[in-house]
Protein backbone atom coordinates (compact mmCIF):
# COMPACT_ATOMS: atom_id res chain seq x y z
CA UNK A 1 -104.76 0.23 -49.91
CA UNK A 2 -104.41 -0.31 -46.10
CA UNK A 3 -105.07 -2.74 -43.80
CA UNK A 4 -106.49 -0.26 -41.62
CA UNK A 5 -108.90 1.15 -43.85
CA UNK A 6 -112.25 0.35 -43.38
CA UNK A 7 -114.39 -1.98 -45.89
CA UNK A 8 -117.99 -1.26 -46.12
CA UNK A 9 -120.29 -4.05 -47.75
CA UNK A 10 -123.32 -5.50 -48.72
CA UNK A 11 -124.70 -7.82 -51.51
CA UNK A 12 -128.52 -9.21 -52.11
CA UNK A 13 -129.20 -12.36 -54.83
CA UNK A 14 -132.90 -11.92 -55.64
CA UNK A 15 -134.88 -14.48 -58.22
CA UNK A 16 -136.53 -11.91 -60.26
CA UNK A 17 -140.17 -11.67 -61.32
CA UNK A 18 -139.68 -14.15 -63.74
CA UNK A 19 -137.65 -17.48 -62.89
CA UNK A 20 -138.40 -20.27 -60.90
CA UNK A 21 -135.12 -20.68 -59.32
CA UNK A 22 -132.17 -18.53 -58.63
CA UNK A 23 -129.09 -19.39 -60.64
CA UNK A 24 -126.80 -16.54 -59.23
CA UNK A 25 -124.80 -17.32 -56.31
CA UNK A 26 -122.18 -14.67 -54.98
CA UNK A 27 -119.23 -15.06 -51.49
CA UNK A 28 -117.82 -12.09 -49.84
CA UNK A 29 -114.27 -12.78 -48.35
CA UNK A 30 -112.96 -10.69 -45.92
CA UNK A 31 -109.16 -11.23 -44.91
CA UNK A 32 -107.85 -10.85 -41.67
CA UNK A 33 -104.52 -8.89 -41.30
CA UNK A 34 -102.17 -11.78 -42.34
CA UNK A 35 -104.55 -13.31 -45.45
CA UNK A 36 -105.02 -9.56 -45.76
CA UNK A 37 -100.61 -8.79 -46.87
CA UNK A 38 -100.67 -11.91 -48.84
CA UNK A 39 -103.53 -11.81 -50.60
CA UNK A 40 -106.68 -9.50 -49.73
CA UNK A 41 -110.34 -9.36 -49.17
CA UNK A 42 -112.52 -11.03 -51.85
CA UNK A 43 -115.89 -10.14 -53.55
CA UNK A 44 -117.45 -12.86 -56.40
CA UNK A 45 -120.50 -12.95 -58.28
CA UNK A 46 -121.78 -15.58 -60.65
CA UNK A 47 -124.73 -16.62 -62.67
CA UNK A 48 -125.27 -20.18 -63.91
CA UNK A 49 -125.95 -21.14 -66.89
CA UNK A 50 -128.17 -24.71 -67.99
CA UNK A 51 -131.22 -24.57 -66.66
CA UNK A 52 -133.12 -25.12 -63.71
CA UNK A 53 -130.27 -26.83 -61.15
CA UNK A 54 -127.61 -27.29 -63.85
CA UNK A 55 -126.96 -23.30 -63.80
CA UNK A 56 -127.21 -23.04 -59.87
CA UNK A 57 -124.66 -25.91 -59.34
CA UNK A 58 -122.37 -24.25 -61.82
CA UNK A 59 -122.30 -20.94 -60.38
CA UNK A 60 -122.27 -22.92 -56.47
CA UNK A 61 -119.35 -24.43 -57.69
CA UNK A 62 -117.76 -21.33 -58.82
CA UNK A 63 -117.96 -19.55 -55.68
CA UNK A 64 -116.91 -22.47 -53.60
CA UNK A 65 -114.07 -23.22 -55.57
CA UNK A 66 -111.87 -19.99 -56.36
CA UNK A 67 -111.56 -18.79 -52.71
CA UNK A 68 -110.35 -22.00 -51.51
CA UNK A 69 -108.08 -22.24 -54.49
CA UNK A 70 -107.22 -18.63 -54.13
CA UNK A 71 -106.34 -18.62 -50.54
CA UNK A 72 -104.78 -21.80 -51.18
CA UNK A 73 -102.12 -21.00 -53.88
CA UNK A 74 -98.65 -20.87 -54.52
CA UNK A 75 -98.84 -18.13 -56.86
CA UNK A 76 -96.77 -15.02 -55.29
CA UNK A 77 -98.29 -12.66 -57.78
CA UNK A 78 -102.03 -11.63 -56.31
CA UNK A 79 -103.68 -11.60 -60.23
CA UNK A 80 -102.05 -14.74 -61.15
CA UNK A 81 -103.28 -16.33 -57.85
CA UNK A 82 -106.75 -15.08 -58.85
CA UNK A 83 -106.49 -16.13 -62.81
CA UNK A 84 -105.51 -19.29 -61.22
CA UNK A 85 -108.00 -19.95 -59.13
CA UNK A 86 -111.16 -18.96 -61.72
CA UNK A 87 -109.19 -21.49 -64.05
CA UNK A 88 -109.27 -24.34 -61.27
CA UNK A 89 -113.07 -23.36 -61.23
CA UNK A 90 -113.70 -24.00 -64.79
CA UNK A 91 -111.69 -27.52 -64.50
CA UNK A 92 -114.29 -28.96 -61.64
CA UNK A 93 -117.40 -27.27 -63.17
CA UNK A 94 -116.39 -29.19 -66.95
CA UNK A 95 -115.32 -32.25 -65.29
CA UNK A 96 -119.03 -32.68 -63.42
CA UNK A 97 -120.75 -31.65 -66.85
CA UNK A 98 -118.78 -34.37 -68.16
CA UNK A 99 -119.99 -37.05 -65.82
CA UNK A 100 -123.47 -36.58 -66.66
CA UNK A 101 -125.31 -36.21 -69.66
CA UNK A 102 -128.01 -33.79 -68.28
CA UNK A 103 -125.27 -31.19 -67.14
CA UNK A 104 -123.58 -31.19 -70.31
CA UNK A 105 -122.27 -27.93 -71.30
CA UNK A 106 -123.51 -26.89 -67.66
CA UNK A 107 -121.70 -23.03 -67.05
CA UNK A 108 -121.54 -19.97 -65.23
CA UNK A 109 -119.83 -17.04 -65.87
CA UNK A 110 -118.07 -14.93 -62.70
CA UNK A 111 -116.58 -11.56 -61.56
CA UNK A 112 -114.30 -11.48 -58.95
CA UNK A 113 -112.72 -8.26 -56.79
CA UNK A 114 -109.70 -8.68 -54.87
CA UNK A 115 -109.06 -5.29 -52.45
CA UNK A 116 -105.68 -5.84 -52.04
CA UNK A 117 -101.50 -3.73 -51.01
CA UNK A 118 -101.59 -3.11 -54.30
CA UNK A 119 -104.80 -1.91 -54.64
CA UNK A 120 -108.07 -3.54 -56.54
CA UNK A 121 -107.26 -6.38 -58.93
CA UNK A 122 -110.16 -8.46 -61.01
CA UNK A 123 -110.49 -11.56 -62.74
CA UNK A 124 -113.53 -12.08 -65.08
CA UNK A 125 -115.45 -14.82 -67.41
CA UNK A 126 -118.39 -13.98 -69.54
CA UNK A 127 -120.67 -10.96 -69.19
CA UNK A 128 -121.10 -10.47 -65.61
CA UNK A 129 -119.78 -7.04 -64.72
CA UNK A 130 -117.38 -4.79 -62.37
CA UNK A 131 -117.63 -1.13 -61.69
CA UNK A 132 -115.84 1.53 -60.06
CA UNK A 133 -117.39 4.86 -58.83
CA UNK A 134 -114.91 7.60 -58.07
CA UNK A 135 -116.25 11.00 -57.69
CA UNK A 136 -119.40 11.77 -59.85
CA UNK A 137 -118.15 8.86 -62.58
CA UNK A 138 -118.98 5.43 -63.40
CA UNK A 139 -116.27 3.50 -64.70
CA UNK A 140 -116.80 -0.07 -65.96
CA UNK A 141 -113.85 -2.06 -65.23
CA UNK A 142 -114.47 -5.60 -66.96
CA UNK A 143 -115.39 -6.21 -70.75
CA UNK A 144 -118.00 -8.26 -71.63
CA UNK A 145 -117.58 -11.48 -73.39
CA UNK A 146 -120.64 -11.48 -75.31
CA UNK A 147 -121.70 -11.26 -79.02
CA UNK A 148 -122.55 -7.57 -78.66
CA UNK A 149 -119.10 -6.38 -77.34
CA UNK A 150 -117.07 -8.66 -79.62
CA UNK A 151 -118.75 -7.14 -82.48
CA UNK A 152 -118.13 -3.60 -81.23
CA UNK A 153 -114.34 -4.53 -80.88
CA UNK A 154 -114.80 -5.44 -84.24
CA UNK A 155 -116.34 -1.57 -85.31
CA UNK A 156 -118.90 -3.77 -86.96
CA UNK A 157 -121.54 -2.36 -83.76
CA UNK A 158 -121.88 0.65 -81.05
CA UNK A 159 -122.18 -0.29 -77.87
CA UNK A 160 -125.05 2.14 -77.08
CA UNK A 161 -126.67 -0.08 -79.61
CA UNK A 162 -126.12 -3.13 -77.58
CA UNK A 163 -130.06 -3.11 -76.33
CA UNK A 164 -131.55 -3.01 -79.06
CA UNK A 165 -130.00 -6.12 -80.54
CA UNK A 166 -132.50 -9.10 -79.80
CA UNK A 167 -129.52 -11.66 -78.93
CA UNK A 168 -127.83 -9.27 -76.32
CA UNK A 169 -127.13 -11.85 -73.97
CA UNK A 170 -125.69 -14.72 -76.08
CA UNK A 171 -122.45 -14.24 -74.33
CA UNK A 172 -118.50 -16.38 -75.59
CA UNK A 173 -116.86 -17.04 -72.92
CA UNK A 174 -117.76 -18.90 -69.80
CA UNK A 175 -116.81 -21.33 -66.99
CA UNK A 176 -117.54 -25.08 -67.73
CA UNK A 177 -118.37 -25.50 -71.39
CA UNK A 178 -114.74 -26.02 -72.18
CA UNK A 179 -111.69 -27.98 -70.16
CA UNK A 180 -109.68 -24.26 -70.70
CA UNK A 181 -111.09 -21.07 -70.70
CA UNK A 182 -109.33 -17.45 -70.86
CA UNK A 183 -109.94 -15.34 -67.53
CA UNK A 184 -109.47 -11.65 -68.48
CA UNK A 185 -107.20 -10.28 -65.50
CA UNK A 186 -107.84 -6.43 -64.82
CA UNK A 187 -105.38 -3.94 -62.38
CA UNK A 188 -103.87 -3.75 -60.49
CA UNK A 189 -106.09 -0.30 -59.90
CA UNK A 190 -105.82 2.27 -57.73
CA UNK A 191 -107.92 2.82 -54.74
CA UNK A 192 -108.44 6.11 -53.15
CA UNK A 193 -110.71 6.34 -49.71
CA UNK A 194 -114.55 6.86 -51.03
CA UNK A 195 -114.09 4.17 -54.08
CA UNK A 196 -117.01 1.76 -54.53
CA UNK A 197 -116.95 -0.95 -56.32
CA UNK A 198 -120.12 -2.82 -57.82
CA UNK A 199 -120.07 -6.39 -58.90
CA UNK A 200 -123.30 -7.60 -60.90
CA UNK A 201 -125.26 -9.85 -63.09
CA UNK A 202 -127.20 -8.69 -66.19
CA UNK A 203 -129.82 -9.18 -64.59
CA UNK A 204 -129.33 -5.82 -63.07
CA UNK A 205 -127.52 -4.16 -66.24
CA UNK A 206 -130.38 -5.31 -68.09
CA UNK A 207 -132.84 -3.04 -66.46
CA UNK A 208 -130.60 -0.59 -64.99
CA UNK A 209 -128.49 1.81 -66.86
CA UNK A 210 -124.72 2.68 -65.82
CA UNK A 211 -125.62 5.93 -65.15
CA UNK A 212 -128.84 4.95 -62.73
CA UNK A 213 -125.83 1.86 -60.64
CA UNK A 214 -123.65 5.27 -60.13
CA UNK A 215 -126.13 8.08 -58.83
CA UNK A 216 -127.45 5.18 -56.40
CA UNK A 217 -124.09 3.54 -55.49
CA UNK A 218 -122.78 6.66 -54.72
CA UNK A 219 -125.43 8.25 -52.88
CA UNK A 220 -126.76 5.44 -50.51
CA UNK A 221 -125.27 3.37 -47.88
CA UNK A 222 -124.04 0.21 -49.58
CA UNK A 223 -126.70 -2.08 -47.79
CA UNK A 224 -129.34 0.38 -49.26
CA UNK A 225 -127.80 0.84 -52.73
CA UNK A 226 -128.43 -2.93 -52.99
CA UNK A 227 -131.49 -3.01 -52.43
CA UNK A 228 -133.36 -0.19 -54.41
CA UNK A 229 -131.11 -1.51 -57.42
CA UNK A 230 -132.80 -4.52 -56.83
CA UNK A 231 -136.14 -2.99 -56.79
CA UNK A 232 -135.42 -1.18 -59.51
CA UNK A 233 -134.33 -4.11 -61.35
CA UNK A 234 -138.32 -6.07 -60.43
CA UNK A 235 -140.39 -3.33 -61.23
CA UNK A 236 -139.02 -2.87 -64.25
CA UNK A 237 -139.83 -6.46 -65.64
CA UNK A 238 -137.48 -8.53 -62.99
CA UNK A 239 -136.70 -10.80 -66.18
CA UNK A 240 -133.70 -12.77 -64.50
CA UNK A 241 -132.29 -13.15 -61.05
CA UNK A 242 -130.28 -10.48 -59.71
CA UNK A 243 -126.98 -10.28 -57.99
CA UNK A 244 -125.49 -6.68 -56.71
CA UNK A 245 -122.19 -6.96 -54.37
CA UNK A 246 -121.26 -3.41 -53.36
CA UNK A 247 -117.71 -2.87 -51.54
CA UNK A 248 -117.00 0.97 -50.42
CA UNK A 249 -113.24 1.95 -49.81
CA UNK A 250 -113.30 3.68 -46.09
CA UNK A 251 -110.27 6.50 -45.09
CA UNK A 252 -107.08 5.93 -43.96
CA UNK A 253 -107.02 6.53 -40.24
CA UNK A 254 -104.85 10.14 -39.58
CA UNK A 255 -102.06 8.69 -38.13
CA UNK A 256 -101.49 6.74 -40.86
CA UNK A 257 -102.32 9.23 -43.54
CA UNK A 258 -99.62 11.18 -42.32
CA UNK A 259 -96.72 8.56 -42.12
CA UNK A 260 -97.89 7.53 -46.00
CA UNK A 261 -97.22 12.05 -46.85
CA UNK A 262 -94.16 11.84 -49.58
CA UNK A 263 -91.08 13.04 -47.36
CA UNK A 264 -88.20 15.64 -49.54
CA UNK A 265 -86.10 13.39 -51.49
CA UNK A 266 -82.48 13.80 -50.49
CA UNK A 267 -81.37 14.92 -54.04
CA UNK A 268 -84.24 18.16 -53.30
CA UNK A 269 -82.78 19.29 -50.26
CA UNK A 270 -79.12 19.31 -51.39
CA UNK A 271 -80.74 21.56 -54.08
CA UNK A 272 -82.22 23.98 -51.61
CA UNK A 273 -78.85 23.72 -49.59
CA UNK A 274 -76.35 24.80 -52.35
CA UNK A 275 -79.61 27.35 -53.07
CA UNK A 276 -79.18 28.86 -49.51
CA UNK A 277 -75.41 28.80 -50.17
CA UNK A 278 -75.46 30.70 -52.76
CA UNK A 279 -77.83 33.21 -51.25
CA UNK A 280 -74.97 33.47 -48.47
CA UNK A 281 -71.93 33.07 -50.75
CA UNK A 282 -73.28 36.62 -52.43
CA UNK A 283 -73.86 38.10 -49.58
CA UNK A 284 -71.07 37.58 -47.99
CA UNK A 285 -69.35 38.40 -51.47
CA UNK A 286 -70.86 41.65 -51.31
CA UNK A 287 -70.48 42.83 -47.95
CA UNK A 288 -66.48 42.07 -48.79
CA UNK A 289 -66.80 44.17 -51.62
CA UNK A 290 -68.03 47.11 -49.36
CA UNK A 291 -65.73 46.65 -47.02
CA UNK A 292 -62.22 45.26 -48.70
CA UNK A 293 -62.80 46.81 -51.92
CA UNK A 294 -58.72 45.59 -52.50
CA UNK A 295 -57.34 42.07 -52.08
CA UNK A 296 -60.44 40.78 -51.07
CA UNK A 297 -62.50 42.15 -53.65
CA UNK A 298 -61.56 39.01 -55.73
CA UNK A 299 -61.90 36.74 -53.09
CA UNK A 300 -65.16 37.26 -52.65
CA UNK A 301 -66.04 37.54 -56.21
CA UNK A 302 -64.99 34.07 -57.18
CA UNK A 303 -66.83 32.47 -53.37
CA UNK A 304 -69.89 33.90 -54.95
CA UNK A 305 -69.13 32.07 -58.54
CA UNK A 306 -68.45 29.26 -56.77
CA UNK A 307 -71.70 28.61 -54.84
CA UNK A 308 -73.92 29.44 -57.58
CA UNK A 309 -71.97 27.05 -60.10
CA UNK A 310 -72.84 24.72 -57.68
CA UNK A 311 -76.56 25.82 -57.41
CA UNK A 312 -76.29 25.64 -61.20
CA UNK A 313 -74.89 22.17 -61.63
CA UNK A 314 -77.25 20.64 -58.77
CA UNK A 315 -80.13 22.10 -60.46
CA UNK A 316 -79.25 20.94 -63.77
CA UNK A 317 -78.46 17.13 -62.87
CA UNK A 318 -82.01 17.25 -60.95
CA UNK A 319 -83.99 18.27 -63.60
CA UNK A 320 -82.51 16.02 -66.39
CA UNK A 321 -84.56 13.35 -67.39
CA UNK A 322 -83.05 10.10 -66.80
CA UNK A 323 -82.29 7.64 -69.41
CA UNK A 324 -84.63 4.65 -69.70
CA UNK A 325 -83.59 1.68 -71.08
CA UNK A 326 -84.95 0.28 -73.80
CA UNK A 327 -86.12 -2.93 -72.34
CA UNK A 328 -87.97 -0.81 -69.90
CA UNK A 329 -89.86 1.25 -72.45
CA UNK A 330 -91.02 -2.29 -74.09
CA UNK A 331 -92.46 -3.57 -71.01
CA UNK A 332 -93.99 -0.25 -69.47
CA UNK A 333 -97.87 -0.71 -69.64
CA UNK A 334 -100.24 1.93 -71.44
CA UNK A 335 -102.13 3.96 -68.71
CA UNK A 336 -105.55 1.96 -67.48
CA UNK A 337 -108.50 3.41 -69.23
CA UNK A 338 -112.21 2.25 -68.48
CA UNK A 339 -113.93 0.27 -71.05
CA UNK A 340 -116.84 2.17 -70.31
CA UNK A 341 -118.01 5.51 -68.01
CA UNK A 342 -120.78 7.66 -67.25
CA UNK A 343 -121.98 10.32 -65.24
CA UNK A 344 -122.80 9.30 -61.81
CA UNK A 345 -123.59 13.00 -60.63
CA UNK A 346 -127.46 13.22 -58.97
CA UNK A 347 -129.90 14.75 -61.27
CA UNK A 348 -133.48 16.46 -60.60
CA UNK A 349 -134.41 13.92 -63.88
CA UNK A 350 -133.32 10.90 -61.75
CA UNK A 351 -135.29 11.93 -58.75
CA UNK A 352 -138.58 12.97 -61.00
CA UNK A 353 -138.30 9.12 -62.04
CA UNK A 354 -138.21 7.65 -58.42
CA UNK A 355 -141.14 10.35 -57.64
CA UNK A 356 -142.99 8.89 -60.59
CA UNK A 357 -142.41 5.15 -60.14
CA UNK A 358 -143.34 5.58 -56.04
CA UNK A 359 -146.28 7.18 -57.63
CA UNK A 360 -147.48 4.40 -59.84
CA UNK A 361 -146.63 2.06 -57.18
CA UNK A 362 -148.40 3.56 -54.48
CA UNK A 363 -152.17 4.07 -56.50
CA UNK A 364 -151.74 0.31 -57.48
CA UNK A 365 -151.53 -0.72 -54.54
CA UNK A 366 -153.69 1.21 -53.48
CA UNK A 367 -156.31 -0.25 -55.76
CA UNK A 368 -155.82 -3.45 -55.33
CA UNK A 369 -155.37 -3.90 -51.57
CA UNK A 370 -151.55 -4.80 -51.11
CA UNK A 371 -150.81 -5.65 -47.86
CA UNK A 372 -148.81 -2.67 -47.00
CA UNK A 373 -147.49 -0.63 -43.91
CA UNK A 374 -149.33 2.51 -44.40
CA UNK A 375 -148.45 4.40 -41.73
CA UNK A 376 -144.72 3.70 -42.23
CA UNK A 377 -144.87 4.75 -46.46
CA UNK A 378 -146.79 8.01 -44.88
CA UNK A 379 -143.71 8.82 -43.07
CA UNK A 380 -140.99 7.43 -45.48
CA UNK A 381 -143.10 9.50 -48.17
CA UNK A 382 -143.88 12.65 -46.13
CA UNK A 383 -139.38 12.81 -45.91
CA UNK A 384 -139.61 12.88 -49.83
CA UNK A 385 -141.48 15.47 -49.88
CA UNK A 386 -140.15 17.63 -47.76
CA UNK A 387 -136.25 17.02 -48.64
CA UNK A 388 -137.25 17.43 -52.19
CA UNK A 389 -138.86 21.03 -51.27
CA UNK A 390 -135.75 21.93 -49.44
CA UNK A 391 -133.56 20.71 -52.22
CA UNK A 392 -131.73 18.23 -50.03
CA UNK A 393 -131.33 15.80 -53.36
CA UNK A 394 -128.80 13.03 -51.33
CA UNK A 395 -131.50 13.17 -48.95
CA UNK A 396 -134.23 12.72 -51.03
CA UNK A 397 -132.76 9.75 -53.01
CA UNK A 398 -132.51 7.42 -49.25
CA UNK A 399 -136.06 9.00 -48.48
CA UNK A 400 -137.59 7.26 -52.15
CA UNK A 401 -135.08 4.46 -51.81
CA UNK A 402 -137.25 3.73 -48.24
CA UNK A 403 -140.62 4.35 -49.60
CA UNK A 404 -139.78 2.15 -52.65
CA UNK A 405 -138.66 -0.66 -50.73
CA UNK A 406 -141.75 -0.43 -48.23
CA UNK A 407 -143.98 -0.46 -51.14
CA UNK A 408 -142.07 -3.56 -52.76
CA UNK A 409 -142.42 -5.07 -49.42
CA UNK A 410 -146.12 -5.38 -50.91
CA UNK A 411 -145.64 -6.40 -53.80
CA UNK A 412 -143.69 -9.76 -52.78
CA UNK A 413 -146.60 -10.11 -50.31
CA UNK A 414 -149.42 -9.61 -53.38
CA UNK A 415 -146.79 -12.37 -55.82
CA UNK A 416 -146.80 -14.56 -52.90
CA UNK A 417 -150.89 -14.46 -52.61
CA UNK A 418 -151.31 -15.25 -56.01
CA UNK A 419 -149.19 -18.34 -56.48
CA UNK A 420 -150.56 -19.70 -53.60
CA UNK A 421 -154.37 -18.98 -54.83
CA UNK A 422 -153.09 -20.64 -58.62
CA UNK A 423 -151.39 -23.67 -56.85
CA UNK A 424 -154.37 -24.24 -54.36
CA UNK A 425 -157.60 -22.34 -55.63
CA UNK A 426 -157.54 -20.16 -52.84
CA UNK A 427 -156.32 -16.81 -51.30
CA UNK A 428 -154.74 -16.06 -47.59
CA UNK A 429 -158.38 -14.86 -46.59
CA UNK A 430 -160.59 -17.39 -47.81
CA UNK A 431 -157.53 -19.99 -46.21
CA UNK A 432 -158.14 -17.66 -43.01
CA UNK A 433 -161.86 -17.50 -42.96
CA UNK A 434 -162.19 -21.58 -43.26
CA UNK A 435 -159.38 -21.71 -40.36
């Protein structure tokens, strides 16, 4: 990566439909030019673990504590500095559980994105999660240290069978439980202008499949990709809080694109200049044969030989393979492969499911008198329609991904009502009327 290019973000920590308190917390980092060479810009998510303020102080801590350390370190190496730093993390988090009984075991786990020279480099605990989408693919970066993905290291399990397993989230690693813990350090990875990179909880993954985080993260502006995940997320069951960082990769500016174009090694064009040679050497060979057919006739015989030996020779030292040595060969890395991928390509099926869930949405609330701007979903939901007619599909998915989050608008409004009619015995209109 570049300085220069462009970094496009966003990130929303919601409570869910079903806690009382948000556990997640999640920092965004971004480095100016000189933090930028040494280090890079910085993305971290984390969800606490305990209960009640025991998991929110963990995860707090955890994104408090590794930028400073990061930023901070001595470590010339950008993944140690980062392994580092998530260690430091896990020392202060166990050291507070330690000083008080009600925060023993207290944890969090955390996935962290550095956007760095060298390209993206992450450091992980437990079973939050980091994608990449490239293209029309999902590729999941981290590996999740949970009971569930041990077991399918194992071959005792299938991933795909992860969800059906009842104790899907018991995950074995995380930050706090333990005075060491092992932070898995991924990259560094490539990154190629139009990557996007999604950091979550499970309370997202839970709800959301990979495929479903790629079509959206791909197709929506970052800020709005965050959102309608999160929607998505509530309406179907909202179950735990949810965290969604998004980071998009912009293009190198054109004047630096072309300074970074590979230039002819030196060893190529002494290749094409004994080739040219040559090319003259014959002909000048042969037009001494046509016209000296005597002494010369030799002469220009063994010119030609000579520049196309040298052709020969040049060609053949270029195009053998050079010895490695064998201590190289030991260290060289296997290529990076994904621990997981899908298809993040836009599908009519996708779009028939955000047609069907604005649907549902829209008669319930309907029904039961959400406070709702109507005349806004009429025109958010009239641009459905009509990009979905046309076939304009990218379209269509921001025109549902606006209706939706109208709609939910509601639907926090209508949660809101009724805890304050179960906590008092009374809704916002009766409060109104005695007013």
């Amino acid at each position: 990566m570049q300085w220069e290019q462009p970094i496009q973000y966003a990130s929303i920590s919601d409570i869910g439909f079903r806690r009382r308190n948000n556990q997640d917390s999640c920092v965004v980092y971004i480095a100016d030019e000189e933090t930028w060479t040494n280090r890079g810009h910085l993305f971290i998510v984390a969800d606490g673990m305990g209960g009640h303020a025991v998991g929110e102080l963990a995860s707090k801590m955890a994104v408090d504590t590794i930028p400073q350390s990061f930023l901070k370190s001595k470590e010339e190496e950008i993944g140690d500095a980062l392994g580092s730093s998530i260690q430091e993390a896990n020392t202060a988090i166990h050291k507070r559980g330690s000083m008080n009984k009600d925060f023993n075991r207290m944890g969090t786990t955390v996935v962290s994105l550095v956007l760095c020279p060298e390209g993206a480099i992450s450091g992980h605990v437990g079973d939050s999660r980091l994608y990449r989408i490239r293209d029309q693919r999902i590729e999941q970066i981290t590996f999740d240290h949970s009971l569930q993905w041990e077991l399918a290291r194992q071959g005792r399990l299938k991933l795909d069978e992860a969800f059906l397993q009842q104790s899907r989230h018991v995950i074995t690693r995380s930050l706090g439980p333990e005075g060491t813990v092992d932070v898995d350090i991924e990259g560094p990875l490539d990154v190629e202008p139009g990557d996007t990179f999604l950091a979550c909880t499970d309370g997202l993954t839970g709800h959301v499949n990979d495929q479903e985080i790629g079509i959206i993260a791909r197709e929506l502006p970052v800020g709005d990709a965050c959102r309608l995940l999160v929607n998505l997320a509530n309406l179907r069951g909202g179950s735990d809080n949810i965290t969604v960082v998004i980071a998009r990769a912009g293009a190198v500016p054109p004047a630096l694109s072309d300074l970074d174009k590979p230039k002819m090694p030196w060893t190529r064009k002494l290749w094409w200049f004994a080739f040219l040679l040559t090319l003259v050497g014959m002909g000048v060979g042969g037009a001494l044969i046509g016209l000296m057919r005597d002494r010369l006739f030799v002469e220009g015989i063994a010119t030609s030989t000579v520049c196309g030996l040298i052709w020969v020779l040049l060609l053949f030292f270029r195009l053998k393979p050079k010895k490695v040595p064998e201590e190289d060969v030991a260290d060289t890395k296997p290529p990076w492969k994904p621990y997981r991928t899908a298809s993040a390509k836009l599908t009519r099926k996708f779009l028939n499911d955000l047609a069907e869930l604005e649907s549902k949405l829209q008669k319930t609330g309907n029904e039961e008198g959400w406070s709702i701007d109507w005349s806004a979903h009429e025109e958010a939901f009239k641009a459905c329609q009509e990009t979905l007619e046309n076939k304009q599909y990218s379209k269509a998915v921001a025109a549902y991904a606006k209706a939706l989050d109208i709609l939910m608008a509601g639907v926090q409004r209508y949660r809101k009502q009724l805890d304050r009619q179960a906590k008092w015995g009374k809704n916002d209109e009766q409060d109104q009327q005695q007013q």
